[in-house]
Protein backbone atom coordinates (compact mmCIF):
# COMPACT_ATOMS: atom_id res chain seq x y z
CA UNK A 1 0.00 0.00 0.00
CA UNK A 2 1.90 2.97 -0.96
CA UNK A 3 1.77 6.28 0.40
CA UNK A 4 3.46 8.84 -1.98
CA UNK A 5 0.48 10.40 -2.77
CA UNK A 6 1.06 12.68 0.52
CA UNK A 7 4.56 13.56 -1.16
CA UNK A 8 2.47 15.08 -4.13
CA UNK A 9 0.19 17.01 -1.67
CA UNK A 10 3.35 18.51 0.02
CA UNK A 11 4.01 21.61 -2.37
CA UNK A 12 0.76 22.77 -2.62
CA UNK A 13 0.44 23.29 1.19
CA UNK A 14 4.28 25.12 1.45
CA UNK A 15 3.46 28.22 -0.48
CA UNK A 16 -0.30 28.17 -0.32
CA UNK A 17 -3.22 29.76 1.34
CA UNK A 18 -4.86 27.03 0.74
CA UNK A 19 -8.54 26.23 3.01
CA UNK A 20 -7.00 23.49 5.68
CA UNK A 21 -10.89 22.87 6.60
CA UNK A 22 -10.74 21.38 2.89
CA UNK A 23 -7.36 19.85 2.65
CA UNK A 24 -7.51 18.01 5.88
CA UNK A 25 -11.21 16.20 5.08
CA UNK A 26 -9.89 15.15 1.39
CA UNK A 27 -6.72 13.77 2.75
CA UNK A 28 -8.56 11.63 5.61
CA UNK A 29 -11.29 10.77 2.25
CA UNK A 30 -8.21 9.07 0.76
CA UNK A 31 -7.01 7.38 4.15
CA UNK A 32 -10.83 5.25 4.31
CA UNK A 33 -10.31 4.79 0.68
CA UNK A 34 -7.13 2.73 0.88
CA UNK A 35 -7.63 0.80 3.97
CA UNK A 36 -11.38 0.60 2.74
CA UNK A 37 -12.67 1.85 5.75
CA UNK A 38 -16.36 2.77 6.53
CA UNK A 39 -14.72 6.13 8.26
CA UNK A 40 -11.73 8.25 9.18
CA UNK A 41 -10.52 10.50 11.70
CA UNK A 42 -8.14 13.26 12.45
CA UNK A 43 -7.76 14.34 15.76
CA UNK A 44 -5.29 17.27 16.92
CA UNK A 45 -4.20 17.65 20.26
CA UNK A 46 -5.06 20.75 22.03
CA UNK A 47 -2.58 20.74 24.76
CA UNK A 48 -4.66 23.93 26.27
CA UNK A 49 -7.86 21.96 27.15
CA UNK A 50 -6.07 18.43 27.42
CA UNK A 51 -8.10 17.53 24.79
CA UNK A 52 -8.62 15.34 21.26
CA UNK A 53 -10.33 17.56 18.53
CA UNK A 54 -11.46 15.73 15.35
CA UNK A 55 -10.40 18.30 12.84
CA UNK A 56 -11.59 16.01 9.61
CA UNK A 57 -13.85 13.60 9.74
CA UNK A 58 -16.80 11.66 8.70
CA UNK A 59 -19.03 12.51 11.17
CA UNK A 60 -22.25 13.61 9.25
CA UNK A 61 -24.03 13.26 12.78
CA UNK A 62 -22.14 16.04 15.04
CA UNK A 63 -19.78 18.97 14.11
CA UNK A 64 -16.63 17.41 16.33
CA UNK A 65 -15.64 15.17 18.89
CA UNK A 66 -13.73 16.37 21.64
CA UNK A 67 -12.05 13.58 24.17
CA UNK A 68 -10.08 14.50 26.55
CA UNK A 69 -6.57 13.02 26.55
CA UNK A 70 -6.70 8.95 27.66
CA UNK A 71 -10.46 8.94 26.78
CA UNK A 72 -11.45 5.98 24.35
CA UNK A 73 -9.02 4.58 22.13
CA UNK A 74 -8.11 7.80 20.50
CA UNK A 75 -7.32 9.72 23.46
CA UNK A 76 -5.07 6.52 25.10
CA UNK A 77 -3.58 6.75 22.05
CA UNK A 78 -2.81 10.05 22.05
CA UNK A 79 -1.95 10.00 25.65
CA UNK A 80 0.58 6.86 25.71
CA UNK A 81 2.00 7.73 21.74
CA UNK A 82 1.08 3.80 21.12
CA UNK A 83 -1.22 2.77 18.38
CA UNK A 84 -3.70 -0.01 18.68
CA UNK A 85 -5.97 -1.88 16.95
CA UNK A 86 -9.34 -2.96 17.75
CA UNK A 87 -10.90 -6.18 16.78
CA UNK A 88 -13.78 -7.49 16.43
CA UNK A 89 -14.17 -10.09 18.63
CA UNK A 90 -13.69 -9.51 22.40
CA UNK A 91 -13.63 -6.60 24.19
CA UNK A 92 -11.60 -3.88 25.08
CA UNK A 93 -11.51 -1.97 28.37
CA UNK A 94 -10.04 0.98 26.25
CA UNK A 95 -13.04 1.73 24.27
CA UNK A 96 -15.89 4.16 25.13
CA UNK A 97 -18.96 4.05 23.45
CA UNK A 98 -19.80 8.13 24.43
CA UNK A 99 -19.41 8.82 20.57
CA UNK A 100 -21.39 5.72 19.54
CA UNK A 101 -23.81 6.37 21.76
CA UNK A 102 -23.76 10.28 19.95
CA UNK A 103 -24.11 9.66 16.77
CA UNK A 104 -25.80 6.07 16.48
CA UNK A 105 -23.03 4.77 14.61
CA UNK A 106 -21.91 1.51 15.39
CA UNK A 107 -17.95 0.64 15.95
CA UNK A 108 -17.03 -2.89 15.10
CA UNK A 109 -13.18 -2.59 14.24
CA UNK A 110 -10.48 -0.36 14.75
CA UNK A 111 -7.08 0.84 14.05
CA UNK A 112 -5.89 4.04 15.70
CA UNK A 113 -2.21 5.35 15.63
CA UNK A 114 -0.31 8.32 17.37
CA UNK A 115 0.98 11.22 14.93
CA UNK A 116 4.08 12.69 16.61
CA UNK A 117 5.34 15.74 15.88
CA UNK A 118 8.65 16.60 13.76
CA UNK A 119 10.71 18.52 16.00
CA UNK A 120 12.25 17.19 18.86
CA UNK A 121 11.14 15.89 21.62
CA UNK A 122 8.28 14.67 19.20
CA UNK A 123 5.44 14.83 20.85
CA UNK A 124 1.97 13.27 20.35
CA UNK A 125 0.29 16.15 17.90
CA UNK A 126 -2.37 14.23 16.88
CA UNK A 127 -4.13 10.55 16.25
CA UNK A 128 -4.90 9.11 12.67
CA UNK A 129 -8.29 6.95 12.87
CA UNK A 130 -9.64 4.03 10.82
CA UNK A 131 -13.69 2.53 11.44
CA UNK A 132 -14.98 -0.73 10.23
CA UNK A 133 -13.29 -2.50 7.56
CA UNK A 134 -15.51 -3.04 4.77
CA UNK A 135 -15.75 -6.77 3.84
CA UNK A 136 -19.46 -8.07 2.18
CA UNK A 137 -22.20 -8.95 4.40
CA UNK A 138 -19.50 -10.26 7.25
CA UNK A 139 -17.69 -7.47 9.88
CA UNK A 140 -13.92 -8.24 9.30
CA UNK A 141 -10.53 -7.37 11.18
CA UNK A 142 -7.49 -4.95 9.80
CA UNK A 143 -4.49 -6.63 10.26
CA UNK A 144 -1.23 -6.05 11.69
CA UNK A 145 0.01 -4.93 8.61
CA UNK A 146 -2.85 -2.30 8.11
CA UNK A 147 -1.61 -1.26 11.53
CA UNK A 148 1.43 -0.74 10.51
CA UNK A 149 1.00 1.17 7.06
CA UNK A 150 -1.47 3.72 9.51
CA UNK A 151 1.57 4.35 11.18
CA UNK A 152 3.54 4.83 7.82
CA UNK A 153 0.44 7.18 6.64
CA UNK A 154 0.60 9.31 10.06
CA UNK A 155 4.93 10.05 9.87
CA UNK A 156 4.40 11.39 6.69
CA UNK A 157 1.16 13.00 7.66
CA UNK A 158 3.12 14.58 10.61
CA UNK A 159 6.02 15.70 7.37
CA UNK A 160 2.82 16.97 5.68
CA UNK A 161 1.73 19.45 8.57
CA UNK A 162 5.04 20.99 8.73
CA UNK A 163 4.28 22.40 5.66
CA UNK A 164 1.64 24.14 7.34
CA UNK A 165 0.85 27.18 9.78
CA UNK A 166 -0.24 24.77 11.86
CA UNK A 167 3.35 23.81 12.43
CA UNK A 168 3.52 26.94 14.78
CA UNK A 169 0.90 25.58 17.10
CA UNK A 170 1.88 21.80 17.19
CA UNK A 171 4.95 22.89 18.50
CA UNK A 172 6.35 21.71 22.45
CA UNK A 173 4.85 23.79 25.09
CA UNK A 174 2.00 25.75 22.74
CA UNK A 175 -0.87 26.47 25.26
CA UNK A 176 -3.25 27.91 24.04
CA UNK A 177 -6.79 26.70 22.04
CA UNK A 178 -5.93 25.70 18.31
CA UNK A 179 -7.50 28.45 15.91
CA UNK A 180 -6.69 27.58 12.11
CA UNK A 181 -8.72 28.64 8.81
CA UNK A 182 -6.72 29.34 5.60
CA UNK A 183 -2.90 27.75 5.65
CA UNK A 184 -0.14 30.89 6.52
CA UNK A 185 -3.15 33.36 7.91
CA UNK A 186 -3.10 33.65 11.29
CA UNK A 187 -6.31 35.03 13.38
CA UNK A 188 -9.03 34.08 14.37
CA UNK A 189 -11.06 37.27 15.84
CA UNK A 190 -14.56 37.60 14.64
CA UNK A 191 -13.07 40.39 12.18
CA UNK A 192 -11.31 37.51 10.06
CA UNK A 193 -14.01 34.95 10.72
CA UNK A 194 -15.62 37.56 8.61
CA UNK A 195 -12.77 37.34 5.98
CA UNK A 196 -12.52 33.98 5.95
CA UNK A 197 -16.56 33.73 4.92
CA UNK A 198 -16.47 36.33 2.24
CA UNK A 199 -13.20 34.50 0.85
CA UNK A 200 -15.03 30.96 1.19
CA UNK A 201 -18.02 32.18 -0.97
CA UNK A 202 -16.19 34.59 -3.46
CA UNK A 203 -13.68 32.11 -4.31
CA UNK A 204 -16.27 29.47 -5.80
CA UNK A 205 -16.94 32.16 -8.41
CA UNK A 206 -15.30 34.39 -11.15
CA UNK A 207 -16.66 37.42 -9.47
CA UNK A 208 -14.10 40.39 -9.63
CA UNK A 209 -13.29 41.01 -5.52
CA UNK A 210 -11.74 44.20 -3.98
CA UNK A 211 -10.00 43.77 -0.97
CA UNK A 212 -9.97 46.88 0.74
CA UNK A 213 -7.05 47.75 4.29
CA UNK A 214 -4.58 49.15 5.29
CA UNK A 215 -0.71 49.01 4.26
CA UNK A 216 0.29 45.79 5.94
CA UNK A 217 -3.18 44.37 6.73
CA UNK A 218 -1.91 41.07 4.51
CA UNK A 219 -4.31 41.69 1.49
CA UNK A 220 -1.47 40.28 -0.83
CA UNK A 221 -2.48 36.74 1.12
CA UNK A 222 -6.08 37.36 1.05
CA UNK A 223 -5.88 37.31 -2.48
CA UNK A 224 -3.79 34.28 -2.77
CA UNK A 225 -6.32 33.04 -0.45
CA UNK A 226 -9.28 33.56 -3.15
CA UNK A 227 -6.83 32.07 -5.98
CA UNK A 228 -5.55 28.79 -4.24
CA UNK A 229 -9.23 27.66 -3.49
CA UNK A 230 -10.78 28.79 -6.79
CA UNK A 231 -11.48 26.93 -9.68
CA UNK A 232 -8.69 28.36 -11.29
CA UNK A 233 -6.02 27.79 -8.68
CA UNK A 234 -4.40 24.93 -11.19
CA UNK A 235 -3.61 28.24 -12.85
CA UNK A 236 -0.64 31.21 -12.64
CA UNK A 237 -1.55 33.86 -10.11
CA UNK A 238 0.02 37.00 -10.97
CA UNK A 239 0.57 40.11 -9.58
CA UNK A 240 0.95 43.85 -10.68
CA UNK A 241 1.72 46.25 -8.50
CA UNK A 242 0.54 49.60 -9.75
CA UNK A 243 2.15 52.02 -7.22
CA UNK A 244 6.01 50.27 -8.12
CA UNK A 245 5.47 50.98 -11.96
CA UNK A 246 5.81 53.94 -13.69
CA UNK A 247 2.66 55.48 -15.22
CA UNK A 248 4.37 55.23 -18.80
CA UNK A 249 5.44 51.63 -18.20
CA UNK A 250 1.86 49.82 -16.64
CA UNK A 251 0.27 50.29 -19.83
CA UNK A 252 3.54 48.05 -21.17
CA UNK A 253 3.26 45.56 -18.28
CA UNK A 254 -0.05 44.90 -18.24
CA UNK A 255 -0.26 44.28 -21.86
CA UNK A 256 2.15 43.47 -23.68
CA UNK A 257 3.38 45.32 -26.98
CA UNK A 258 3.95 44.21 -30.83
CA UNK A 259 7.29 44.40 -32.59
CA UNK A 260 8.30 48.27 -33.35
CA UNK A 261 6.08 49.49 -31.04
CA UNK A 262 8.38 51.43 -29.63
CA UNK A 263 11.83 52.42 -29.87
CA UNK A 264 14.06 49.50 -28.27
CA UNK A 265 10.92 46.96 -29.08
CA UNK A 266 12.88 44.48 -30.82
CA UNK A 267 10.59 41.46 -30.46
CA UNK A 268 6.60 41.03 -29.14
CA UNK A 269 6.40 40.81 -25.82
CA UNK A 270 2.89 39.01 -23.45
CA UNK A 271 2.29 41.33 -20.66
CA UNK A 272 1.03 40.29 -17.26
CA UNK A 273 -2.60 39.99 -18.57
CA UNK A 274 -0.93 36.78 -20.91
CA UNK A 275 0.67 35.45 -18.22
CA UNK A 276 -2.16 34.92 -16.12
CA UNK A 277 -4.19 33.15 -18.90
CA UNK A 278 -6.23 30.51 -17.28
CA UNK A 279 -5.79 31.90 -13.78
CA UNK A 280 -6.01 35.06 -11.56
CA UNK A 281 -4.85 38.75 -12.19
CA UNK A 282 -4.11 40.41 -9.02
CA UNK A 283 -3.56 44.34 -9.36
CA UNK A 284 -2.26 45.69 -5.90
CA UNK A 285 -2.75 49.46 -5.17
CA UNK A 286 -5.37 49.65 -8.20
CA UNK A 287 -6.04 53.42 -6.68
CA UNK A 288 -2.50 54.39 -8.01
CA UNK A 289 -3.64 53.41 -11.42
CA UNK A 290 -3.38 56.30 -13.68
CA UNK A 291 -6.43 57.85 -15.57
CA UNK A 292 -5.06 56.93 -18.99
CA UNK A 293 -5.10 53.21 -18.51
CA UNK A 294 -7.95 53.06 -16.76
CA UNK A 295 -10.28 53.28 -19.53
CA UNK A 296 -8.29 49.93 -20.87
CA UNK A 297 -8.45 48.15 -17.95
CA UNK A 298 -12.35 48.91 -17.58
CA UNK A 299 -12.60 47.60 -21.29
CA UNK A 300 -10.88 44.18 -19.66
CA UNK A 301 -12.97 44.26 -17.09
CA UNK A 302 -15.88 44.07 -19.17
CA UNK A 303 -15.70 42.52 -22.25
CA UNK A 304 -11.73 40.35 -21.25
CA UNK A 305 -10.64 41.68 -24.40
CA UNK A 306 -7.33 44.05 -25.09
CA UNK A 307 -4.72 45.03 -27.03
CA UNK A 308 -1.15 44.91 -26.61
CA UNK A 309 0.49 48.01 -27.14
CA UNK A 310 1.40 48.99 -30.63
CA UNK A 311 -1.37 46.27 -32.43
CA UNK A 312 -4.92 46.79 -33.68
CA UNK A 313 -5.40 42.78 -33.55
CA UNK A 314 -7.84 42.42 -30.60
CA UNK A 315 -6.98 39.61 -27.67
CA UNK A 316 -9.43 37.55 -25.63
CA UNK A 317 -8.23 37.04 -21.64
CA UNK A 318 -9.64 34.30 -19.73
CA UNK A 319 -8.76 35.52 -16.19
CA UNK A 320 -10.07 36.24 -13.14
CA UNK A 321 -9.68 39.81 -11.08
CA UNK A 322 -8.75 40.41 -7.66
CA UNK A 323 -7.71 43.85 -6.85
CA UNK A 324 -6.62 45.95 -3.43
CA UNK A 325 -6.27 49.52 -2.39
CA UNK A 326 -5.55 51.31 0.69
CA UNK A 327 -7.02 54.33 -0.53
CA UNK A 328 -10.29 55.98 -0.08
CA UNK A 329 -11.34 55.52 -3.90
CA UNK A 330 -14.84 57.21 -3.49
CA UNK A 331 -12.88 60.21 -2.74
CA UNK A 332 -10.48 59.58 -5.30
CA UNK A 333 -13.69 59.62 -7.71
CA UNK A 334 -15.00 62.88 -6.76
CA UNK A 335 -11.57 64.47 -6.73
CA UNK A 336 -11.63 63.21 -10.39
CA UNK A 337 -8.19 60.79 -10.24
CA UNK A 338 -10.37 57.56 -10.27
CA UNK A 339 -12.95 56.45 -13.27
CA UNK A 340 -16.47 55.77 -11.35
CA UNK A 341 -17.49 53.66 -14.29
CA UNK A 342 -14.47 51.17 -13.38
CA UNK A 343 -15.33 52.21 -9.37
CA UNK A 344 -17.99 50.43 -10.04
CA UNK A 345 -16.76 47.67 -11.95
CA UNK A 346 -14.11 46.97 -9.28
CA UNK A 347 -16.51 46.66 -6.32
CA UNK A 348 -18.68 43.17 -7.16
CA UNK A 349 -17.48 41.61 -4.14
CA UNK A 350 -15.98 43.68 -1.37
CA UNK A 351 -13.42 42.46 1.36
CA UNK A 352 -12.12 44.76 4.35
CA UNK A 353 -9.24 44.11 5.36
CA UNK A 354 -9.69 44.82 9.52
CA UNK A 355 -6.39 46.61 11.23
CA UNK A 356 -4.48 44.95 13.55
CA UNK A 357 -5.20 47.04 16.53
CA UNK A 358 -8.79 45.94 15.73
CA UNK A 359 -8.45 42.24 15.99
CA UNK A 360 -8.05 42.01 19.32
CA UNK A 361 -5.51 40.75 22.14
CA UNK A 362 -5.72 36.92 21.15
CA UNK A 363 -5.38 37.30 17.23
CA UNK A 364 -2.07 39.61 18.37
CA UNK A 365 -0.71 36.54 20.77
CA UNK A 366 -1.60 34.14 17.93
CA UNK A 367 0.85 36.43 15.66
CA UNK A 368 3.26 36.77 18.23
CA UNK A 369 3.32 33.14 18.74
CA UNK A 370 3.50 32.43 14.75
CA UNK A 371 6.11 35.16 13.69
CA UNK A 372 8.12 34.20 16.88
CA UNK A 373 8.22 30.59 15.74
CA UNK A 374 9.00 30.85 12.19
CA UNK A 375 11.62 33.18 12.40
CA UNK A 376 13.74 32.00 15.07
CA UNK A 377 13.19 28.74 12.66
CA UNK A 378 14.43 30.44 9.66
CA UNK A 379 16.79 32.24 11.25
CA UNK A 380 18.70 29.53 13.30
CA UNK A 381 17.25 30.04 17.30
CA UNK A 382 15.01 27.79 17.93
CA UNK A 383 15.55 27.81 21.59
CA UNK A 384 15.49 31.95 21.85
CA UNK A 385 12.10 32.29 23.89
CA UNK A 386 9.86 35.47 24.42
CA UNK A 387 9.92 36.64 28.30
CA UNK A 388 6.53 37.80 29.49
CA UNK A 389 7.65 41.91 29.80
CA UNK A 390 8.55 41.71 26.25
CA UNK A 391 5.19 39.93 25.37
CA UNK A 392 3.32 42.85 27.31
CA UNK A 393 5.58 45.57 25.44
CA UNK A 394 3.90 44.00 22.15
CA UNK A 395 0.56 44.00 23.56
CA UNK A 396 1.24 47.86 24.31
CA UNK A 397 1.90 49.04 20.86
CA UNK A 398 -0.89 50.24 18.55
CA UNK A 399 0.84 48.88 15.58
CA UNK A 400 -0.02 51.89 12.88
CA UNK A 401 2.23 49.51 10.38
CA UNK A 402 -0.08 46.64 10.77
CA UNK A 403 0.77 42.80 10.77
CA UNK A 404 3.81 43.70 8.65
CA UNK A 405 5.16 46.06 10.96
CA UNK A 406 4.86 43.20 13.68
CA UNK A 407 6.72 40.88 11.49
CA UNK A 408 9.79 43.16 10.82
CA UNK A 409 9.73 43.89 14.64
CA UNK A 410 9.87 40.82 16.03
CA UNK A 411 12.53 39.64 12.98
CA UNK A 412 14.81 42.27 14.36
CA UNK A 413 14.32 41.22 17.91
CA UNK A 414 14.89 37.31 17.25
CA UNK A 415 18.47 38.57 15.24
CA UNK A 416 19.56 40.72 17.78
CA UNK A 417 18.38 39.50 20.79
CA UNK A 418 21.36 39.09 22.80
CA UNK A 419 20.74 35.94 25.44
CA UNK A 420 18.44 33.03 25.52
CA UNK A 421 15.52 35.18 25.98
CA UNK A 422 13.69 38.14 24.14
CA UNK A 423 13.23 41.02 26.63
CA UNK A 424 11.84 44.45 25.98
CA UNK A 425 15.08 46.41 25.07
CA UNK A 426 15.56 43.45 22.26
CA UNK A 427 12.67 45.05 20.60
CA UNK A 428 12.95 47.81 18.25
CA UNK A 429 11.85 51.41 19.75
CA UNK A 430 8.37 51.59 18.08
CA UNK A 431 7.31 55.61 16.68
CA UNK A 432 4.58 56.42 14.04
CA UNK A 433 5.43 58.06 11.04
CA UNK A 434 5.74 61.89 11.28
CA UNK A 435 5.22 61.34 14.91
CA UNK A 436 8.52 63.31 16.87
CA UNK A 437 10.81 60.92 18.93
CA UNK A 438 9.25 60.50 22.32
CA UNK A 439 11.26 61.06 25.56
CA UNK A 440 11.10 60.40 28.92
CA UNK A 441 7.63 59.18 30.68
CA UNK A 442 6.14 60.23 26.77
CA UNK A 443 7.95 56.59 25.18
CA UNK A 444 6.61 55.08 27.76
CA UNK A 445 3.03 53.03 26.56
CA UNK A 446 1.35 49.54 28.63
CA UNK A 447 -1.58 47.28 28.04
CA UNK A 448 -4.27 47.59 30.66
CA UNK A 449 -2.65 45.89 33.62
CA UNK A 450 -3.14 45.50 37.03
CA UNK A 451 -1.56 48.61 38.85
CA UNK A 452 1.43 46.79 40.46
CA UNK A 453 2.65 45.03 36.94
CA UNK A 454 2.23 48.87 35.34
CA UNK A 455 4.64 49.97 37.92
CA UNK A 456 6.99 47.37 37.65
CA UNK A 457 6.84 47.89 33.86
CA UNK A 458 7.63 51.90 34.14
CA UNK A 459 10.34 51.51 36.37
CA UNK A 460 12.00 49.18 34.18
CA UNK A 461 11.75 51.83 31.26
CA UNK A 462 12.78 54.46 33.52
CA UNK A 463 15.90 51.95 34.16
CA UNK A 464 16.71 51.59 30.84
CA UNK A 465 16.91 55.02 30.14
CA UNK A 466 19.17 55.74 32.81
CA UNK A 467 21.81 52.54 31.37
CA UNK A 468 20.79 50.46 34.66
CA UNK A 469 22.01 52.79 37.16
CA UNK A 470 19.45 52.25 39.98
CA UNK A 471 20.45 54.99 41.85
CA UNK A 472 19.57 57.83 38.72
CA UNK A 473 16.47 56.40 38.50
CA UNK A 474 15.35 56.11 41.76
CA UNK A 475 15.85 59.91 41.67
CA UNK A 476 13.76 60.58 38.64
CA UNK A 477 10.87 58.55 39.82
CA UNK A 478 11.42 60.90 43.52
CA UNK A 479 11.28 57.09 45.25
CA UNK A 480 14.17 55.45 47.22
CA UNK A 481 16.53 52.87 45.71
CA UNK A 482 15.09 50.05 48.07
CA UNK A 483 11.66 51.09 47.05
CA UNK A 484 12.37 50.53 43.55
CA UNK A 485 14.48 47.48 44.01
CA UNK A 486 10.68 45.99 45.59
CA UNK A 487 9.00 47.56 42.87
CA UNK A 488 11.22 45.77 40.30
CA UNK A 489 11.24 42.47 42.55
CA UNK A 490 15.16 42.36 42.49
CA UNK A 491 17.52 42.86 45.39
CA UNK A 492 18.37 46.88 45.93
CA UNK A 493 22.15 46.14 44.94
């Protein structure tokens, strides 16, 4: 019974926003298929409720199972990292017949193995489930060497997650509730539950979408988002960024020119429009379009016909749309810079894009906790950890620069960072653009806090601007050295 098929499934999750709600189901399909199986299960761990989540399933009776770790089979399984399989005949002191008893379904025969995590000290991360092998009229046993290709199936299925986002959260010592939706975007605040809807739906269709945010919101993964689970996501996706381009040059890029078009045109040339034949167009910053291609691009739009530049021979495209801005284009129309006719056009199916300091505390931590462990991954420190103060320091921000700006922040921290540990002067000093440099008590920001951790958390910035010397600072904040040596919790020396 071979299993490559998981090494073919491998590169589309590495790059890919792919749905995991719809990757994970079609992968466990294919698991019942080859061990012809009645069912299949997928369980995760969630270390933070010492529980076993079925995450894909055939359970057309309830929306998930949740054991907690040594209930049933599953959760022994999980719990003692040893697989088993159930027969049969006999009994089994193991088994509990709480989901039976559920959903009405009836468990004759079993195999369940452990799937241990990749990174060391490979922990339990999940439990790969087989129900009822399907034989005639007669119930009938997996064998020992079913048993055994399961536990082939789940080491590669544990290779196969590391491809994944959820790679961050499967990790030794993650605590908190699992939260997953589209692979690489991280969130899960009803702001993006929102998102992650209106990209479900729009990406069945060939609907133009404009995704509409911030600078740093991640629309560029939105939109991949939309293209990987489309139709069309067999296809190129290709982008055109319309702010890097000069105005004389988009017209050029987008579509291509003929022979002698131009001076230095020494050959035909596809533009971007080509290259996405069969797939999606994405145009980033559409609002810095200028007025004189707009009028083309509406044409597109409309009728997916052009012409390259220099020709009078007109081309069919068979594409699909997906454009962002960050700017206001309703007041780009009235000021007359924007075409309302392709306004219009654009906005089929809008997206908004929520800001960062919208989503909440927990979609922040769940950021902090993915950036954190991919880059000290990809930058050689896996054991560099994140101490508490700087955690709060990150919580304190207002992050103007969005989940970009987070990103580049924590990056430098995890290369610079000089112990084992990331602490609050590791972090970049944070200022808004065109704000002026803050000084003093005026750099100083905090998450709402209990009073005592807020003054713990100002006399360490007070420290650090006075180099550590206890004694300076004790002055500025007009309090004695042994009374900040309790209010820092360290000995007054």
């Amino acid at each position: 019974m071979g299993t490559g098929w998981l090494d073919e499934v491998q590169p589309l999750l590495a790059d890919r926003q792919v749905n995991l709600d719809v990757v994970l189901p079609a992968i466990v399909d294919e698991i019942a298929r080859r061990f012809d199986a009645e069912r299949a299960t997928f369980f995760l761990v969630d270390r933070a409720n010492r529980q076993l989540v079925s995450k894909a399933a055939h359970l057309p009776e309830i929306a998930e199972i949740r054991l907690q770790l040594g209930e049933g089979i599953a959760g022994w399984a999980a719990e003692h990292g040893r697989a088993v399989r159930l027969p049969t005949s006999g009994t089994d002191a193991r088994f509990s017949g709480t989901v039976d008893a559920l959903t009405g379904y009836r468990t004759r025969s079993m195999l369940c193995v452990p799937v241990r995590g990749t990174a060391p000290p490979a922990d339990v991360v999940g439990v790969l489930q087989v129900l009822n092998k399907r034989s005639g009229q007669q119930p009938a046993d997996f064998s020992d060497d079913e048993l055994s290709h399961l536990g082939t199936f789940a080491e590669e299925f544990a290779q196969l997650l590391d491809h994944t986002s959820l790679r961050s959260q499967l990790r030794p010592g993650h605590d908190k509730p699992l939260a997953f939706r589209f692979n690489f975007i991280v969130g899960n605040s009803g702001a993006m539950r929102e998102v992650y809807d209106r990209v479900d739906r729009a990406a069945k269709t060939e609907a133009t979408v404009l995704l509409r945010g911030e600078t740093g919101t991640g629309k560029t993964l939105v939109a991949r988002a939309i293209h990987f689970n489309s139709p069309r996501s067999d296809g190129p996706m290709v982008k055109v960024d319309c702010a890097a381009l000069p105005a004389t040059l988009i017209d050029n890029e987008l579509f291509g020119h003929e022979r002698g078009a131009y001076t230095g045109a020494d050959q035909a040339r596809d533009g971007k429009v080509a290259a996405a034949e069969g797939g999606t167009l994405f145009l980033d910053e559409i609002g810095e379009l200028p007025l004189e291609v707009q009028g083309k691009l509406l044409r597109l739009l409309q009728d997916r016909t052009y012409l390259r530049v220099g020709s009078t021979t007109v081309r069919t495209a068979s594409v699909r749309f997906v454009c962002a801005t960050h700017r206001d284009l309703e007041q780009a129309v009235q000021q007359g810079v924007f075409r309302e006719d392709l306004y219009y056009r654009l906005r089929v199916v809008e997206i908004d894009i929520p800001p960062l300091r919208e989503r909440g505390h927990v979609d922040l931590d769940q950021l902090v906790d993915h950036f954190h462990f991919e880059l000290t991954r990809r930058h050689g420190r896996p054991e560099l950890q994140l101490s508490a103060a700087a955690r709060t320091a990150l919580h304190a921000w207002s992050w103007p620069g969005n989940v970009r700006e987070l990103e580049h922040c924590l990056e430098s921290a995890v290369v610079l960072a000089r112990g084992d540990r990331i602490e609050p002067e590791d972090l970049p000093r944070r200022r808004a653009p065109g704000a002026p440099q803050a000084t003093g008590a005026d750099a100083f920001v905090t998450a709402v806090a209990p009073l005592q951790q807020v003054e713990r958390d100002y006399c360490r910035h007070v420290l650090a601007l006075c180099d550590g010397n206890k004694s300076q600072a004790a002055q500025v904040l007009g309090i004695g050295r042994n009374t900040l040596a309790r209010k820092l919790g360290s000995d007054p020396s």
